[in-house]
Protein backbone atom coordinates (compact mmCIF):
# COMPACT_ATOMS: atom_id res chain seq x y z
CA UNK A 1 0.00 0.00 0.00
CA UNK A 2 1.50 3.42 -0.87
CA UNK A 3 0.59 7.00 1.41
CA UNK A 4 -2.50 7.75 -1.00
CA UNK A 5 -4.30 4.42 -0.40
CA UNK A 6 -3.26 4.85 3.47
CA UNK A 7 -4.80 8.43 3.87
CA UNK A 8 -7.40 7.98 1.93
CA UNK A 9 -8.75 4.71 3.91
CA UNK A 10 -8.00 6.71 7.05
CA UNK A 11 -10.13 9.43 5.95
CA UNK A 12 -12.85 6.98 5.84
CA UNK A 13 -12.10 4.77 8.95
CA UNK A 14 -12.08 8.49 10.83
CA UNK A 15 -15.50 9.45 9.28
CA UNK A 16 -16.97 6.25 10.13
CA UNK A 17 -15.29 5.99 13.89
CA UNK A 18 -16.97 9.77 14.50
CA UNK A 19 -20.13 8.78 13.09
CA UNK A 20 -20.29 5.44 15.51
CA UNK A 21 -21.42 6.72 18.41
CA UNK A 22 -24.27 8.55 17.11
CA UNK A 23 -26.13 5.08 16.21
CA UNK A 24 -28.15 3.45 18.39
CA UNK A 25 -27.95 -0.37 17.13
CA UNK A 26 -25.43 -2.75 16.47
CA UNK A 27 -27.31 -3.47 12.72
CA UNK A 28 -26.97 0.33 12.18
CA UNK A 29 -22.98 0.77 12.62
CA UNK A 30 -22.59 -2.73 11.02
CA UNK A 31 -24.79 -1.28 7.74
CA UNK A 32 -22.90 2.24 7.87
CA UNK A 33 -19.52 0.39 7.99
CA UNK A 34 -20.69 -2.06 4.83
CA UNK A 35 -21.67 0.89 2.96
CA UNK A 36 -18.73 3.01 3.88
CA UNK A 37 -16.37 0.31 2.89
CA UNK A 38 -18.14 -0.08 -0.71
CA UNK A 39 -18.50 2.95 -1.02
CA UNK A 40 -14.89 3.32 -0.45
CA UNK A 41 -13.57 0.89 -2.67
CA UNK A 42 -15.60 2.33 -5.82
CA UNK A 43 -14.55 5.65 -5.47
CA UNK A 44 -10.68 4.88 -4.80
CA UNK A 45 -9.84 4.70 -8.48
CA UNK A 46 -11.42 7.71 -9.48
CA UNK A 47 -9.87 9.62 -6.77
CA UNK A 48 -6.16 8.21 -7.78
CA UNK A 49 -7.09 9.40 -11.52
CA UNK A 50 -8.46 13.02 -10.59
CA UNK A 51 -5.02 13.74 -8.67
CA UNK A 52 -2.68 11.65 -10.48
């Protein structure tokens, strides 16, 4: 893994740790993570291509 993919997943992991507390149910943070994580992984290569 290079510093881009690093940041960028620590970005997200940072997002979704704030965002954590603020659900009530287990099922909640467990779909928020799911869809943070795909969400992530789509959009990766487009951000590499719009700054490199």
């Amino acid at each position: 893994m290079d510093l881009f993919v690093l940041g960028y997943y620590a970005v997200i992991c940072g997002l979704l740790a704030y965002s954590a507390p603020l659900l009530e149910t287990s099922f909640r943070r467990l779909l928020l993570g799911l869809c943070t994580g795909l969400i992530a992984a789509t959009a990766l290569p487009f951000v590499r291509d719009l700054i490199v």
